[in-house]
Protein backbone atom coordinates (compact mmCIF):
# COMPACT_ATOMS: atom_id res chain seq x y z
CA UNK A 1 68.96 124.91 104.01
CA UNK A 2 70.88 125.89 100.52
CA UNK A 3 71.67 124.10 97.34
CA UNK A 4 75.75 124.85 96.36
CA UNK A 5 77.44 123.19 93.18
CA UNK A 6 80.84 123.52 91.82
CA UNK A 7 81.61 124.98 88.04
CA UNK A 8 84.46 122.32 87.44
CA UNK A 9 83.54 119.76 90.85
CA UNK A 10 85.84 119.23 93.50
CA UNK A 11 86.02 122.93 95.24
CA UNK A 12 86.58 122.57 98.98
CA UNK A 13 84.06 124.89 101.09
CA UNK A 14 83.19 125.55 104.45
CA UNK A 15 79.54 126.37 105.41
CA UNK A 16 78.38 127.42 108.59
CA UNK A 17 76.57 130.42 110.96
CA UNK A 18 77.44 132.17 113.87
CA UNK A 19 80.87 131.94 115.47
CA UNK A 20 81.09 136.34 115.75
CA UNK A 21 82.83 137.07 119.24
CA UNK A 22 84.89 139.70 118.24
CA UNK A 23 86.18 140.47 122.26
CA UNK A 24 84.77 144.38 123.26
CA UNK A 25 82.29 144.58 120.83
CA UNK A 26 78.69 144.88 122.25
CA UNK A 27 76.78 142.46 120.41
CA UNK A 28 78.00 138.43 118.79
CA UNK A 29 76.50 135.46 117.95
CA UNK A 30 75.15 132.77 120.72
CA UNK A 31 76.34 129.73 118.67
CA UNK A 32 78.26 128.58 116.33
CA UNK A 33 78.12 125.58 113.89
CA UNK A 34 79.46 124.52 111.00
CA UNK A 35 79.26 121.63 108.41
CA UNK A 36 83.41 121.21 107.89
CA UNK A 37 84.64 121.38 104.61
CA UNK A 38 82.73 119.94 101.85
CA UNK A 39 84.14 119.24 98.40
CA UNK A 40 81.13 120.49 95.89
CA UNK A 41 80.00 118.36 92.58
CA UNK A 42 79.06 120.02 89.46
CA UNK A 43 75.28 119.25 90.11
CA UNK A 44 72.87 121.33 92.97
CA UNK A 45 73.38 119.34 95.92
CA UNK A 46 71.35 120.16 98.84
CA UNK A 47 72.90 121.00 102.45
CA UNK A 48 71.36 121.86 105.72
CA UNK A 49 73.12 123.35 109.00
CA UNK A 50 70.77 121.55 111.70
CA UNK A 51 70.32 124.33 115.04
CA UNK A 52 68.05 121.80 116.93
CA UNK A 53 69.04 122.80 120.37
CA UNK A 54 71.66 125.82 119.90
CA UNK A 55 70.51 129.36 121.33
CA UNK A 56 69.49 131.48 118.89
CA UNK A 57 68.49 134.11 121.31
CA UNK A 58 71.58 136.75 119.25
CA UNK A 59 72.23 136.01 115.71
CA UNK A 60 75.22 138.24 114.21
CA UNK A 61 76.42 135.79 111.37
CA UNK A 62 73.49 133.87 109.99
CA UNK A 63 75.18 132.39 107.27
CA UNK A 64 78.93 132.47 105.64
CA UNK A 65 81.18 130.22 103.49
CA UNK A 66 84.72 130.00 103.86
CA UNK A 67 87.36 129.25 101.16
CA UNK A 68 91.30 129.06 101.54
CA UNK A 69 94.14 128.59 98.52
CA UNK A 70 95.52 125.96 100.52
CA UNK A 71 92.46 124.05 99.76
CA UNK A 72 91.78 125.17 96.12
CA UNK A 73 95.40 126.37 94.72
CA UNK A 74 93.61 126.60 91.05
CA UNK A 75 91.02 129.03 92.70
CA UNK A 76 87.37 128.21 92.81
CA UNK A 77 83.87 129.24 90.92
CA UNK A 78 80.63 127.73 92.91
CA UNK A 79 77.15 128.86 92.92
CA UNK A 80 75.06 128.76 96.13
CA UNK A 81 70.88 129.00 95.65
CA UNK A 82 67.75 129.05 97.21
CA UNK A 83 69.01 130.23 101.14
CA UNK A 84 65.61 129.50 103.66
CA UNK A 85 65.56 129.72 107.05
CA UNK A 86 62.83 127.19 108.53
């Protein structure tokens, strides 16, 4: 669970944890989710990456955003808050 906003609204983000399975590498993440790409308001809204049900027995990546140019060709600003784990 986090809180993200936007500085001017409308950024385009992708949340999400796990996914690492880098092939020959010794350890990577057993799961992956993600919430898509979100476009962020100027106010704190709150987002949560449900893992009801996914094994969480090796955790590499617990938590990343993603960002491309494609989707924000004027750049981006955005604050993220208050990352728990429950």
């Amino acid at each position: 669970v986090w809180y993200a906003k936007g500085e001017t609204g409308g950024e385009m983000v992708e949340f999400k944890a796990g996914g690492i399975d880098a092939p020959g590498k010794p350890y990577r993440d057993s799961f992956e989710i993600s919430l898509g790409t979100v476009k962020l308001d100027t106010k704190w809204t709150r987002y949560e990456l449900d893992l009801t049900g996914d094994d969480l027995s090796s955790v590499i990546g617990g938590f990343c955003w993603v960002a491309t140019a494609l989707a924000n060709p004027n750049g981006l600003t955005f604050d993220i808050d208050s990352i728990t784990y429950e």
